[in-house]
C-alpha atoms as a PDB file:
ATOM      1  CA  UNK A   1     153.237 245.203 -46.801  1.00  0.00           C
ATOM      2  CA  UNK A   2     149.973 245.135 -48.710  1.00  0.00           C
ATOM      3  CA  UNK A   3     150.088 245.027 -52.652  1.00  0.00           C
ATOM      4  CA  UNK A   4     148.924 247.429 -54.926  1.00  0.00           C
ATOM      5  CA  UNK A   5     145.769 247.259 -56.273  1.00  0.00           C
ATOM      6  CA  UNK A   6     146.162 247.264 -60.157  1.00  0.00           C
ATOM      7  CA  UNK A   7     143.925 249.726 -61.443  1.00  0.00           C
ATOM      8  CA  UNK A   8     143.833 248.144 -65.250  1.00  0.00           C
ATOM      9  CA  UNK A   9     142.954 244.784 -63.480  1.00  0.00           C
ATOM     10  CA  UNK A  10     139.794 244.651 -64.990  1.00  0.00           C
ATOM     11  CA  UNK A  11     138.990 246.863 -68.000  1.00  0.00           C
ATOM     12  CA  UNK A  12     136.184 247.672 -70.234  1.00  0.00           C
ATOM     13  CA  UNK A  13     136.335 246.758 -73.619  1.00  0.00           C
ATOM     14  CA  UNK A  14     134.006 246.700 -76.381  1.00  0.00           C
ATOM     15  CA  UNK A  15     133.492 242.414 -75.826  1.00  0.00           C
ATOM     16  CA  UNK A  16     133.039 243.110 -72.092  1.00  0.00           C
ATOM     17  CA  UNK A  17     135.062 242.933 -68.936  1.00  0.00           C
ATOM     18  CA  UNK A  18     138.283 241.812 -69.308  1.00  0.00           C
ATOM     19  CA  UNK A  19     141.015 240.372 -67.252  1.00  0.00           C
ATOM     20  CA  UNK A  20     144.214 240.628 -68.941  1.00  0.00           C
ATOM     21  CA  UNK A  21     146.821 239.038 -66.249  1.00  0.00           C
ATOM     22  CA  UNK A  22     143.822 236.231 -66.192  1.00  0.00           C
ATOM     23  CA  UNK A  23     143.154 235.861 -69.842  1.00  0.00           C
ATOM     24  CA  UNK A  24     139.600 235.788 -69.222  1.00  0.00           C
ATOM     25  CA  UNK A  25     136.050 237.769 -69.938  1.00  0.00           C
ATOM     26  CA  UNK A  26     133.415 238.282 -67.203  1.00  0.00           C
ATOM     27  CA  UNK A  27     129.981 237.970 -68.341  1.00  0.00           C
ATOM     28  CA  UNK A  28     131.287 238.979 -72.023  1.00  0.00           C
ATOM     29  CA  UNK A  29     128.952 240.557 -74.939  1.00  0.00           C
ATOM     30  CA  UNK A  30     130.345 238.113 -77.693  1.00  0.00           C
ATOM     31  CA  UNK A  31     131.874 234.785 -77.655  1.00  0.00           C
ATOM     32  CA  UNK A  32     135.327 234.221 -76.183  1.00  0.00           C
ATOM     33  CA  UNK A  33     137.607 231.499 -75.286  1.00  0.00           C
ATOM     34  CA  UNK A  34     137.351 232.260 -71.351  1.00  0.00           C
ATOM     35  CA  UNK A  35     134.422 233.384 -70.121  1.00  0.00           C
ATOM     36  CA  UNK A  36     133.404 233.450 -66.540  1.00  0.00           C
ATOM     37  CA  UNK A  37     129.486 233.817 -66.077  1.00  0.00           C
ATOM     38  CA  UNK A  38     127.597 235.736 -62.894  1.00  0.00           C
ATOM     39  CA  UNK A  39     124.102 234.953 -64.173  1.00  0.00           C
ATOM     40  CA  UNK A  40     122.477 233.469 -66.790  1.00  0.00           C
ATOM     41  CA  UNK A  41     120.208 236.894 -68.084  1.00  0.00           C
ATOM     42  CA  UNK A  42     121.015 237.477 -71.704  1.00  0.00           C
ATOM     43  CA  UNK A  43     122.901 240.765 -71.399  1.00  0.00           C
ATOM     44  CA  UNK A  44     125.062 238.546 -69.156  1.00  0.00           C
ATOM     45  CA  UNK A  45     125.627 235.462 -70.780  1.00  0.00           C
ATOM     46  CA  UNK A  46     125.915 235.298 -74.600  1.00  0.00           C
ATOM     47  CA  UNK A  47     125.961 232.097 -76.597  1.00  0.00           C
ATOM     48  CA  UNK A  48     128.747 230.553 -78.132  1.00  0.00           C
ATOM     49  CA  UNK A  49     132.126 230.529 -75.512  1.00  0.00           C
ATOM     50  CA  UNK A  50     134.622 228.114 -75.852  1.00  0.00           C
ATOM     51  CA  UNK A  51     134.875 227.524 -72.329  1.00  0.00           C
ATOM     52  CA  UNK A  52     131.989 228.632 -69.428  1.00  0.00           C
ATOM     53  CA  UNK A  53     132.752 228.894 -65.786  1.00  0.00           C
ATOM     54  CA  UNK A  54     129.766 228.864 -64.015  1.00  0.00           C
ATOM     55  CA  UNK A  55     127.161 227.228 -61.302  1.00  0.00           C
ATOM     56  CA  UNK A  56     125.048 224.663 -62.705  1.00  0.00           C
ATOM     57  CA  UNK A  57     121.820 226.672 -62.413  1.00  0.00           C
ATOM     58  CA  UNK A  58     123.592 229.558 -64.898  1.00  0.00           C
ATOM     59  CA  UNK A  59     124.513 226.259 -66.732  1.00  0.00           C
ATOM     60  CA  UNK A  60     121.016 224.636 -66.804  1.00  0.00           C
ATOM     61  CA  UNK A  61     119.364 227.926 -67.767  1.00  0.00           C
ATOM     62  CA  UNK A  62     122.067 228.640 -70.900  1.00  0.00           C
ATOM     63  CA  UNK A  63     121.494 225.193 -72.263  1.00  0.00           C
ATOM     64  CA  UNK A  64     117.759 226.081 -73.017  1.00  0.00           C
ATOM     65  CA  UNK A  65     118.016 229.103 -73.812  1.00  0.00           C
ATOM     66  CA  UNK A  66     121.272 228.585 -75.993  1.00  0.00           C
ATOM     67  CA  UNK A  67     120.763 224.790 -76.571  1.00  0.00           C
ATOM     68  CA  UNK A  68     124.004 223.418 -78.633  1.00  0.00           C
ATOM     69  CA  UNK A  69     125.360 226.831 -78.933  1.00  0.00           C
ATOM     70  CA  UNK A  70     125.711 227.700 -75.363  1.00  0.00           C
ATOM     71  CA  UNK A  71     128.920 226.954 -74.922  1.00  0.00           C
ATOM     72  CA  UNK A  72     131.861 224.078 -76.267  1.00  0.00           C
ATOM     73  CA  UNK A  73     132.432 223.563 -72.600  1.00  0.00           C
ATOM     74  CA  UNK A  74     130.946 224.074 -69.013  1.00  0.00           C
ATOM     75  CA  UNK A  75     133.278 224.099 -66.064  1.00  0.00           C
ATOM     76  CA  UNK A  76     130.514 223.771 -63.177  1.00  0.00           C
ATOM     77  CA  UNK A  77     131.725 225.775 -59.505  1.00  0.00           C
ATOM     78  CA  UNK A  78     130.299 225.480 -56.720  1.00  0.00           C
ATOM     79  CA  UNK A  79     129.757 228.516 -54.112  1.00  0.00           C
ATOM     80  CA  UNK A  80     132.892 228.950 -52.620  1.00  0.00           C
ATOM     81  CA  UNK A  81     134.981 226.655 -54.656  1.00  0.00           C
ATOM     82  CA  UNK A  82     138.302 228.058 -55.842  1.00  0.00           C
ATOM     83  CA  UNK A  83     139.578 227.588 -58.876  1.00  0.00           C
ATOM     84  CA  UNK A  84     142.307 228.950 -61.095  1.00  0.00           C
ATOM     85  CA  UNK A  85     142.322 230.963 -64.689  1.00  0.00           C
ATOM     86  CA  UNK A  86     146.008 231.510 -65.796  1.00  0.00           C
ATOM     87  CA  UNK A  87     147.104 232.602 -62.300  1.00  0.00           C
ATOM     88  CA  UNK A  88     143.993 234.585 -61.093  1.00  0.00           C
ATOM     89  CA  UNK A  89     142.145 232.246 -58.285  1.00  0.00           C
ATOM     90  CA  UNK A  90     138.784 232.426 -58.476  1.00  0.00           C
ATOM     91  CA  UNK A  91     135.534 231.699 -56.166  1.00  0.00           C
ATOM     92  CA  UNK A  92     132.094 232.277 -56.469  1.00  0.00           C
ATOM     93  CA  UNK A  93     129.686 233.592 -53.453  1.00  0.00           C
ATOM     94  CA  UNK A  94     125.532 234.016 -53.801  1.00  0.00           C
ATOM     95  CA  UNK A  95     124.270 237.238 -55.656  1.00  0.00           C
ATOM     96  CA  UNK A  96     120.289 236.990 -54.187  1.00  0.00           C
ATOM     97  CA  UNK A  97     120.084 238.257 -58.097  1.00  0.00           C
ATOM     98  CA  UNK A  98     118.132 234.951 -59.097  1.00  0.00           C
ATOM     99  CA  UNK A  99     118.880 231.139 -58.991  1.00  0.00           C
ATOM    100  CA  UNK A 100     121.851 230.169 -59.355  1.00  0.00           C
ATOM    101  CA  UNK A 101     123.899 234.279 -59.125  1.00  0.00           C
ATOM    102  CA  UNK A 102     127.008 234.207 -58.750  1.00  0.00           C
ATOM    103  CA  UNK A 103     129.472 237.182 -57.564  1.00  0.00           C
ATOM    104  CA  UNK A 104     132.982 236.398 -58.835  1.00  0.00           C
ATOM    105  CA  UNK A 105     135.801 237.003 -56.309  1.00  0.00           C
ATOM    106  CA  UNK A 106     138.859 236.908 -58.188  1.00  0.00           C
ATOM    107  CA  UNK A 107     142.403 236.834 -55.899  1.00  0.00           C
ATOM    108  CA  UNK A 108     145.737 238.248 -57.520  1.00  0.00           C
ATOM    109  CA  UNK A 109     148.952 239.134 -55.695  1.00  0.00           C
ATOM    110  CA  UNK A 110     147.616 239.359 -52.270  1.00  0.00           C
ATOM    111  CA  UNK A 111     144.812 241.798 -53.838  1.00  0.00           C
ATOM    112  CA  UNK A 112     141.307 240.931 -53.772  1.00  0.00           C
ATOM    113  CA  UNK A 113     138.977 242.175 -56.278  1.00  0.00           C
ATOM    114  CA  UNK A 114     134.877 240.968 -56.309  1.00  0.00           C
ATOM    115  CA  UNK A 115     132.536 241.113 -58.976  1.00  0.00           C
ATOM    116  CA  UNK A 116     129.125 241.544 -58.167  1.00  0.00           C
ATOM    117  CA  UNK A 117     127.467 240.786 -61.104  1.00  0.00           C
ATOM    118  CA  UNK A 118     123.619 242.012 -60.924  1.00  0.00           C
ATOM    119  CA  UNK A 119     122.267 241.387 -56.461  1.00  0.00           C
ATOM    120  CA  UNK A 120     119.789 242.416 -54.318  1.00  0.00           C
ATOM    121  CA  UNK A 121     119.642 242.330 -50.603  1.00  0.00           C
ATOM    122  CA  UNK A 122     116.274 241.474 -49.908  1.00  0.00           C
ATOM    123  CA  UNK A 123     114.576 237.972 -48.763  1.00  0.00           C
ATOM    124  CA  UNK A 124     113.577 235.684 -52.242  1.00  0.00           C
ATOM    125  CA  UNK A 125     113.214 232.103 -51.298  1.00  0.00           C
ATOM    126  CA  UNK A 126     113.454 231.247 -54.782  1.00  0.00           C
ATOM    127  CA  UNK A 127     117.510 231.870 -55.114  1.00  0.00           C
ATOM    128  CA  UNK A 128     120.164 231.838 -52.424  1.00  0.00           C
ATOM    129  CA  UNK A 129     120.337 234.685 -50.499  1.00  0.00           C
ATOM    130  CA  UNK A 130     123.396 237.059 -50.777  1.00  0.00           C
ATOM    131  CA  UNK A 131     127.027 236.105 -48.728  1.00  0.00           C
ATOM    132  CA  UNK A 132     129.063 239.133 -48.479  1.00  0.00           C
ATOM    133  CA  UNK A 133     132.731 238.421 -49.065  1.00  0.00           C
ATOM    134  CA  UNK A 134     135.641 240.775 -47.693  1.00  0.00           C
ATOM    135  CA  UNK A 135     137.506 242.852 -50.608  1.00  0.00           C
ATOM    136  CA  UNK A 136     139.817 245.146 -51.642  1.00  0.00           C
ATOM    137  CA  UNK A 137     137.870 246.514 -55.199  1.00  0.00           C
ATOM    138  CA  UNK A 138     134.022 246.336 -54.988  1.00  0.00           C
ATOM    139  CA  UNK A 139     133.470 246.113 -58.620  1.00  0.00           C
ATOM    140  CA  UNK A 140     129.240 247.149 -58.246  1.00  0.00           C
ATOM    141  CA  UNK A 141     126.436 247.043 -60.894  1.00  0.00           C
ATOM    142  CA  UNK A 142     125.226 251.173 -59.986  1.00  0.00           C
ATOM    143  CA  UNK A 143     121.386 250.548 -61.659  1.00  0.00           C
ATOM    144  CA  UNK A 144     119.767 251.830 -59.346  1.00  0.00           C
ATOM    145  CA  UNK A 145     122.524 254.279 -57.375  1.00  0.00           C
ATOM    146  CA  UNK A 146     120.111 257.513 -56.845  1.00  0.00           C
ATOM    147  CA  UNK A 147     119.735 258.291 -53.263  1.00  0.00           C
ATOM    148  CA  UNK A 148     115.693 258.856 -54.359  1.00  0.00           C
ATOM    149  CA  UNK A 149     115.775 255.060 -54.946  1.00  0.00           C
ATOM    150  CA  UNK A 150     114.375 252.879 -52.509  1.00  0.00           C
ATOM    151  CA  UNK A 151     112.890 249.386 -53.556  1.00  0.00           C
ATOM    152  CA  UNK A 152     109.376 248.795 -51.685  1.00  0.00           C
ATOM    153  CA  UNK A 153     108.403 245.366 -49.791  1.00  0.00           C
ATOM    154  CA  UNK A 154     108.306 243.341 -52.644  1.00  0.00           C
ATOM    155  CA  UNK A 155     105.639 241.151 -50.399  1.00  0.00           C
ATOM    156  CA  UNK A 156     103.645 244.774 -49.082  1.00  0.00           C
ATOM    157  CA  UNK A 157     103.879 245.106 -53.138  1.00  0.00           C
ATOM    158  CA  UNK A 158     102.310 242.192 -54.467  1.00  0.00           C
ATOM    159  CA  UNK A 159      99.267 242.577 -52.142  1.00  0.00           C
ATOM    160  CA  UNK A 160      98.331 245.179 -54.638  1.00  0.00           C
ATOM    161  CA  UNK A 161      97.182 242.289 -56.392  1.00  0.00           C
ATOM    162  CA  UNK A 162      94.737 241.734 -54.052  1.00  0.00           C
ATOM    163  CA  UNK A 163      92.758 244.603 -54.314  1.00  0.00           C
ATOM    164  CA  UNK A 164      91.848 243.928 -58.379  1.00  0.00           C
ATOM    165  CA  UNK A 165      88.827 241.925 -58.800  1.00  0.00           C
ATOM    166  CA  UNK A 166      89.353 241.435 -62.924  1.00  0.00           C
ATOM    167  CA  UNK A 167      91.656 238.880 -64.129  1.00  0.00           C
ATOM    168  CA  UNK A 168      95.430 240.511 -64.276  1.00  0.00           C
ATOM    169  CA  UNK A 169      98.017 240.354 -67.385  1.00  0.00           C
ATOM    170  CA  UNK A 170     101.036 240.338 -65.207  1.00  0.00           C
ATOM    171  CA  UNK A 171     104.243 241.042 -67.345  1.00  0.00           C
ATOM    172  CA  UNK A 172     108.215 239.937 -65.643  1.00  0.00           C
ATOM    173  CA  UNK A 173     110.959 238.474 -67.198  1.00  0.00           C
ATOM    174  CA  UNK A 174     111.232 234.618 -67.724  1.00  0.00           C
ATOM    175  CA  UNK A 175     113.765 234.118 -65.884  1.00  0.00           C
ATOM    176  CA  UNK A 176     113.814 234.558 -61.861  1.00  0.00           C
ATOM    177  CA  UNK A 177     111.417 237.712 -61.901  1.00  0.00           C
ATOM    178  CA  UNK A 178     108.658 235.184 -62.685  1.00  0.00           C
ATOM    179  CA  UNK A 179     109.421 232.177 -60.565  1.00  0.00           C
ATOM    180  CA  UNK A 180     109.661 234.771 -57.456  1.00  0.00           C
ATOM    181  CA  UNK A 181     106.525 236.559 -58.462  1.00  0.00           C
ATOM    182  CA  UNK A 182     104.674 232.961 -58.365  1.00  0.00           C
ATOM    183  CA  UNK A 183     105.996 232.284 -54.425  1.00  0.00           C
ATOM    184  CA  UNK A 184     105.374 235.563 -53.853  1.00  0.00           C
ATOM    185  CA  UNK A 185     101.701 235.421 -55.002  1.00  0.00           C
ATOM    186  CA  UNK A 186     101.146 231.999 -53.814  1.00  0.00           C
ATOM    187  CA  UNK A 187     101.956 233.113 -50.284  1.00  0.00           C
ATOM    188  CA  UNK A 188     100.124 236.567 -50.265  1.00  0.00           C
ATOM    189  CA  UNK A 189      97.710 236.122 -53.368  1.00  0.00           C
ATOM    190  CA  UNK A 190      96.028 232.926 -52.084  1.00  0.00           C
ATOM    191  CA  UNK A 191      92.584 233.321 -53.713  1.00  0.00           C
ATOM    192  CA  UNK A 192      94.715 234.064 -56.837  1.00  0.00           C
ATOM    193  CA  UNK A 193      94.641 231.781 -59.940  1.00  0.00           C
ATOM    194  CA  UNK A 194      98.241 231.730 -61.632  1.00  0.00           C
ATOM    195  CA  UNK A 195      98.062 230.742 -65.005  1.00  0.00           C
ATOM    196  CA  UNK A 196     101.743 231.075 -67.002  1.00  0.00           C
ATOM    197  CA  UNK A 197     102.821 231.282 -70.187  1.00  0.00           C
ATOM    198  CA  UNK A 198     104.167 228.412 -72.300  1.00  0.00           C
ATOM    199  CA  UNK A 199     107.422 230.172 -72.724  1.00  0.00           C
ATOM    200  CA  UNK A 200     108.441 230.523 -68.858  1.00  0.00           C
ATOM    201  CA  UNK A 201     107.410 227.163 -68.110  1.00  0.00           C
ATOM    202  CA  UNK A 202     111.136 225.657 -69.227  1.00  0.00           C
ATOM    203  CA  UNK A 203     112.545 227.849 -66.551  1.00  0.00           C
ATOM    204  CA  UNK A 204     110.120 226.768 -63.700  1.00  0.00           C
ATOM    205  CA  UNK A 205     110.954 223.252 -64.353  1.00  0.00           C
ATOM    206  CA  UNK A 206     114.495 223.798 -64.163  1.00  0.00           C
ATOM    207  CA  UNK A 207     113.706 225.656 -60.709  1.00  0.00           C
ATOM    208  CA  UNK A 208     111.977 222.926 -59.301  1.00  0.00           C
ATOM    209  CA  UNK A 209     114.807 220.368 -60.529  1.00  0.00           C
ATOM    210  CA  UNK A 210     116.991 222.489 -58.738  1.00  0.00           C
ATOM    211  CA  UNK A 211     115.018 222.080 -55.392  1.00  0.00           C
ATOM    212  CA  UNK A 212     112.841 225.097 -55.306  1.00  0.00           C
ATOM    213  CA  UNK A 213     109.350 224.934 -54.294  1.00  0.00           C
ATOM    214  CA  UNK A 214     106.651 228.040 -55.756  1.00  0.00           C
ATOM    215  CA  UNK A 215     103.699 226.988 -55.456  1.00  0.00           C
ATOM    216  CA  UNK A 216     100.404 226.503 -57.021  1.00  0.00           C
ATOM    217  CA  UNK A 217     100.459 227.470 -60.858  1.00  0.00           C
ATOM    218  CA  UNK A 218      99.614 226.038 -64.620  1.00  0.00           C
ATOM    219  CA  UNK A 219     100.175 226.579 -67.876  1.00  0.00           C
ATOM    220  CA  UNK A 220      97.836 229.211 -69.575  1.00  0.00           C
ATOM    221  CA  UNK A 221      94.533 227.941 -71.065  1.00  0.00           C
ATOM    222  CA  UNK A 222      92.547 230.588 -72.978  1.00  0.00           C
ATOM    223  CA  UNK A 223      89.068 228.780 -72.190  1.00  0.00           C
ATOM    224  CA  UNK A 224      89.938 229.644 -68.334  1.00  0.00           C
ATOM    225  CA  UNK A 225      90.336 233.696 -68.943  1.00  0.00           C
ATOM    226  CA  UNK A 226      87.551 233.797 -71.064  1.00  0.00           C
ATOM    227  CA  UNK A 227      85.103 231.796 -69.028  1.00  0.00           C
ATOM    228  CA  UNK A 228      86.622 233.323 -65.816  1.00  0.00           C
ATOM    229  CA  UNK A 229      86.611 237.111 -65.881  1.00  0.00           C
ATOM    230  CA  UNK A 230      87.869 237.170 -62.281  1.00  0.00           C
ATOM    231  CA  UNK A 231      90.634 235.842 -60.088  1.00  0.00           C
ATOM    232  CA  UNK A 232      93.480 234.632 -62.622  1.00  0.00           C
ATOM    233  CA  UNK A 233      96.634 235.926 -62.905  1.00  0.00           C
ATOM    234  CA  UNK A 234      98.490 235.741 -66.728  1.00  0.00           C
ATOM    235  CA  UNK A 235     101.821 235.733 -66.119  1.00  0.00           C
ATOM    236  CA  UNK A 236     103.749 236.650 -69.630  1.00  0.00           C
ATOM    237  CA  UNK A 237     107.308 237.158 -70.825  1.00  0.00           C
ATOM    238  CA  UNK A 238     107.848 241.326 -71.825  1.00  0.00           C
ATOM    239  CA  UNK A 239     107.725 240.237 -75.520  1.00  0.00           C
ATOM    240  CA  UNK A 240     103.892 239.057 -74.962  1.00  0.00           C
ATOM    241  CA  UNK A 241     102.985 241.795 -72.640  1.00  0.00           C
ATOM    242  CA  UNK A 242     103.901 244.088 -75.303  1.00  0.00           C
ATOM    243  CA  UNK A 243     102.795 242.754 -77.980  1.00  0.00           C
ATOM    244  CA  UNK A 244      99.271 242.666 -76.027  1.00  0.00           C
ATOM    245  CA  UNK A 245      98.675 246.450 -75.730  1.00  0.00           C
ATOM    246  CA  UNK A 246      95.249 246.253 -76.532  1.00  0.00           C
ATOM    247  CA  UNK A 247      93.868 243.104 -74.299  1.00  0.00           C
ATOM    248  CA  UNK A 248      90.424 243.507 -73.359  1.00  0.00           C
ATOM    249  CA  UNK A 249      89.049 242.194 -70.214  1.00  0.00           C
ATOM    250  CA  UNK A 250      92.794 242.403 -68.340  1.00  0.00           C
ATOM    251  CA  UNK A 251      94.321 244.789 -65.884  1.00  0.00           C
ATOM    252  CA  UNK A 252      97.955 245.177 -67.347  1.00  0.00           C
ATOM    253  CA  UNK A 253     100.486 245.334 -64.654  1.00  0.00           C
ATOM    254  CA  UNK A 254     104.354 244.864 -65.263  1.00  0.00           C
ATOM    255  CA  UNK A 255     106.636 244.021 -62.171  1.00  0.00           C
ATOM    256  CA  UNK A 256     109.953 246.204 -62.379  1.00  0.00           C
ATOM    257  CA  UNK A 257     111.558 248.572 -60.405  1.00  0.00           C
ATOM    258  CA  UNK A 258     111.766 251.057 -63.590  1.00  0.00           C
ATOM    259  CA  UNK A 259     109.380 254.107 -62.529  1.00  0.00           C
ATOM    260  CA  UNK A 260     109.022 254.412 -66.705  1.00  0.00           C
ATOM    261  CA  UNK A 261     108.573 251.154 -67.444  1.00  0.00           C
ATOM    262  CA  UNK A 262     105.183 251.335 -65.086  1.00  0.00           C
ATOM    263  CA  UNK A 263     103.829 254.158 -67.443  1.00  0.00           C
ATOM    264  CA  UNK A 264      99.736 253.138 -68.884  1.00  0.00           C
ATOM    265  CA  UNK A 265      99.645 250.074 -66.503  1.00  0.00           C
ATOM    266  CA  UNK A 266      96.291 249.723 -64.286  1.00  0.00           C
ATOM    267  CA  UNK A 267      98.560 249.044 -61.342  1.00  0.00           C
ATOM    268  CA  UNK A 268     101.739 250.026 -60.468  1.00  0.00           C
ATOM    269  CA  UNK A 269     103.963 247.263 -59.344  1.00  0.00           C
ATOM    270  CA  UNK A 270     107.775 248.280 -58.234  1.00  0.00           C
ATOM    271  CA  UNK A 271     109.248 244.852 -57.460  1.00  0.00           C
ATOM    272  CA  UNK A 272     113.029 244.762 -58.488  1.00  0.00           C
ATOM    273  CA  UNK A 273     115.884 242.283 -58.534  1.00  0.00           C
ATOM    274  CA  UNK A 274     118.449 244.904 -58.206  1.00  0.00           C
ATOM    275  CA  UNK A 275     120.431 246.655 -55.537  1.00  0.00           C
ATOM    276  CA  UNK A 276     118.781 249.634 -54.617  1.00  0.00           C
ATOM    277  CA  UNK A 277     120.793 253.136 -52.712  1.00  0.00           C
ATOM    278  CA  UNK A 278     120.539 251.098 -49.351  1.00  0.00           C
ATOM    279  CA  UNK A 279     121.648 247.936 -50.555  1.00  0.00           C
ATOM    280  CA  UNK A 280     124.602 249.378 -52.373  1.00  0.00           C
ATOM    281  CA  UNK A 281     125.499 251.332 -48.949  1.00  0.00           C
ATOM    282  CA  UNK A 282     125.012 248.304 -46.727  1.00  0.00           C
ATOM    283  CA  UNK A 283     127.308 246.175 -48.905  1.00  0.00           C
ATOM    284  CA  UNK A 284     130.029 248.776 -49.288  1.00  0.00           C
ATOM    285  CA  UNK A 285     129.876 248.732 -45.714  1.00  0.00           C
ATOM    286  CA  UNK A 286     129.981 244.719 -45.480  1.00  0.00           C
ATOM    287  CA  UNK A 287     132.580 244.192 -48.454  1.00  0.00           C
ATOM    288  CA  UNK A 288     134.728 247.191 -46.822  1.00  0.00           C
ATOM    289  CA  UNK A 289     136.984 247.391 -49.902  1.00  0.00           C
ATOM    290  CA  UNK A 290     139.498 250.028 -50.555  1.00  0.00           C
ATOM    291  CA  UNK A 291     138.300 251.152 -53.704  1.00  0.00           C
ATOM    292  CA  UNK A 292     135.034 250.564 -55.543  1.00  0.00           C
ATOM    293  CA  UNK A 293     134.494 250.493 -59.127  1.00  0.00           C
ATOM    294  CA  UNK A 294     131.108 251.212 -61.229  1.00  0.00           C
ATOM    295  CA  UNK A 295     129.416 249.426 -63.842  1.00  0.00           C
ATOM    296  CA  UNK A 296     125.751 249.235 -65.041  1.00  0.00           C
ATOM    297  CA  UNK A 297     124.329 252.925 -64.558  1.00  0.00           C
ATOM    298  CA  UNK A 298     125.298 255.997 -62.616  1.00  0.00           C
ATOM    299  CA  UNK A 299     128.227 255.700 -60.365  1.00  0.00           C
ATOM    300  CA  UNK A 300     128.396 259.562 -60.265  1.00  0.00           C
ATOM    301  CA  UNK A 301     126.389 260.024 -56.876  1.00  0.00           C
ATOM    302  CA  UNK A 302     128.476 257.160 -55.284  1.00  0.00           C
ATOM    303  CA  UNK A 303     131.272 258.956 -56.198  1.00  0.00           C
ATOM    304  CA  UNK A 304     130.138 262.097 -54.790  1.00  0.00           C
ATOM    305  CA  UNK A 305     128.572 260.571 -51.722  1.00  0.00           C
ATOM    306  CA  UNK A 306     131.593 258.710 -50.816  1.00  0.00           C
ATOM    307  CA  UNK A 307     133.887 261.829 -51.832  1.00  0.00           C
ATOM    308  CA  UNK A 308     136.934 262.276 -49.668  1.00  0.00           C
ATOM    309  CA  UNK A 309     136.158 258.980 -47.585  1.00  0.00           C
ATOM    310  CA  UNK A 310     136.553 256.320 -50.592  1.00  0.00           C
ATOM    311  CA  UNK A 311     137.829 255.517 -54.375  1.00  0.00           C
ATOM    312  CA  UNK A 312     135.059 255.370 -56.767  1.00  0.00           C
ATOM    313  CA  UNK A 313     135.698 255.190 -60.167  1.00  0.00           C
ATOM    314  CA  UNK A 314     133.959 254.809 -62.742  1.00  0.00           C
ATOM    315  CA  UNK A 315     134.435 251.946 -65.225  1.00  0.00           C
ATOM    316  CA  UNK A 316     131.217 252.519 -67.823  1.00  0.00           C
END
């Protein structure tokens, strides 16, 4: 006879997701005592827990960012290691979100409930790729759950890059949208230049201490765009692309998978780190859980999609 599955097993609450028969937060918005980490992006992991359960890459990356204040105490897990939080038993498995992503399989009474965190599907061979885990509740991020979403080739993308002769202000996030955007360039981008801003360079190092090879790349030096009007890349943090509205000389582009985030740019670029329509399908169909449960966006056209065949409800 197969348990239940406990419907208030995870809630949402104003700190985050919470396990009440575990005691414990996942990915929580404010500091708690217990608080088990997918990823180390800031809307994922805050500063300030007592006590962190994550890989060491989500560890590595929280210490800079976070420095004393990232937590009073890191309990490192490797993939597939179980462990136990007040009676729930606990494993992580590879998100493909970025270095180091974790989804968070969490075992109670015979019930199995996993946590995807933020994943993608597709090849990066700058994180480990995804490993689908059987479950009972798919607990899904929904970002991108629109059956008009489909994701491009991220590498038929990037040799848009190609056809711009002018040097390029490339905009990504710091961390893991940047250190794939440099393999990715360095393998289809060859006569590229990529010069990087100082503030991504702390993450690259920790990359490459953590066994991943990008590439050819440097830190930015002004004298090289100015004297150069052709061939370099400028990869910047969202903070500096913005703040750069007005760069002369540059063809802005900004890697995302948001159509409105591509809005005034000189080249659209739709590479995301997210789970597109697909994706979400394909690992529905891999996971083969009993009920799935929505976080992060729209889980209304899952829910409609799925209809009479599956459980979807909606947690956000």
């Amino acid at each position: 006879m197969t348990n239940p599955i406990l419907q208030d097993f995870i809630t949402l609450t104003k700190t985050g997701l919470y396990c009440s028969y575990g005691n414990f937060y996942l990915d929580p918005q404010d500091p708690v005592v217990e608080a088990v980490i997918s990823h180390a992006h800031g809307d994922h992991a805050v500063s300030g827990n007592e006590n962190v359960y994550c890989t060491k890459a989500t560890q590595l990356f929280m210490q800079h960012r976070y420095k004393k204040f990232s937590a009073a105490n890191f309990e490192i897990k490797a993939y597939q290691e179980k462990f136990d939080i007040n009676g729930v038993k606990i494993s992580f498995y590879p998100a493909g979100h970025i270095l180091g992503s974790a989804m968070v399989l969490m075992e109670y009474q015979n019930v199995r409930y996993l946590y995807t965190g933020d994943y993608k599907l597709e090849p990066d061979t700058t994180c480990e790729p995804i490993e689908f885990v059987k479950a009972d509740v798919l607990i899904t991020e929904t970002t991108f759950a629109d059956p008009e979403v489909k994701h491009p080739d991220a590498e038929e993308e990037i040799k848009k890059l190609n056809t711009v002769s002018s040097n390029i202000m490339l905009g990504a996030y710091a961390l893991g949208k940047s250190q794939r955007l440099i393999s990715l360039i360095n393998k289809h981008c060859p006569d590229k230049k990529i010069l990087v801003h100082h503030n991504i360079m702390p993450f690259i190092q920790i990359y490459e201490q953590q066994g991943i090879q990008m590439g050819n790349y440097q830190v930015y030096d002004r004298k090289i765009m100015k004297q150069q009007l052709e061939g370099n890349i400028y990869l910047v943090p969202p903070m500096v692309f913005n703040s750069y509205i007005r760069a002369i000389n540059v063809v802005r582009v900004f890697a995302t998978g948001w159509k409105y985030l591509q809005q005034g740019n000189g080249l659209h670029l739709y590479i995301s780190d997210h789970v597109d329509w697909e994706g979400i399908i394909k690992t529905i169909e891999e996971v083969q859980p009993k009920e799935v449960w929505t976080l992060h966006g729209d889980g209304k056209q899952l829910r409609a999609h799925f209809s009479d065949k599956l459980t979807v409800k909606i947690l956000n």
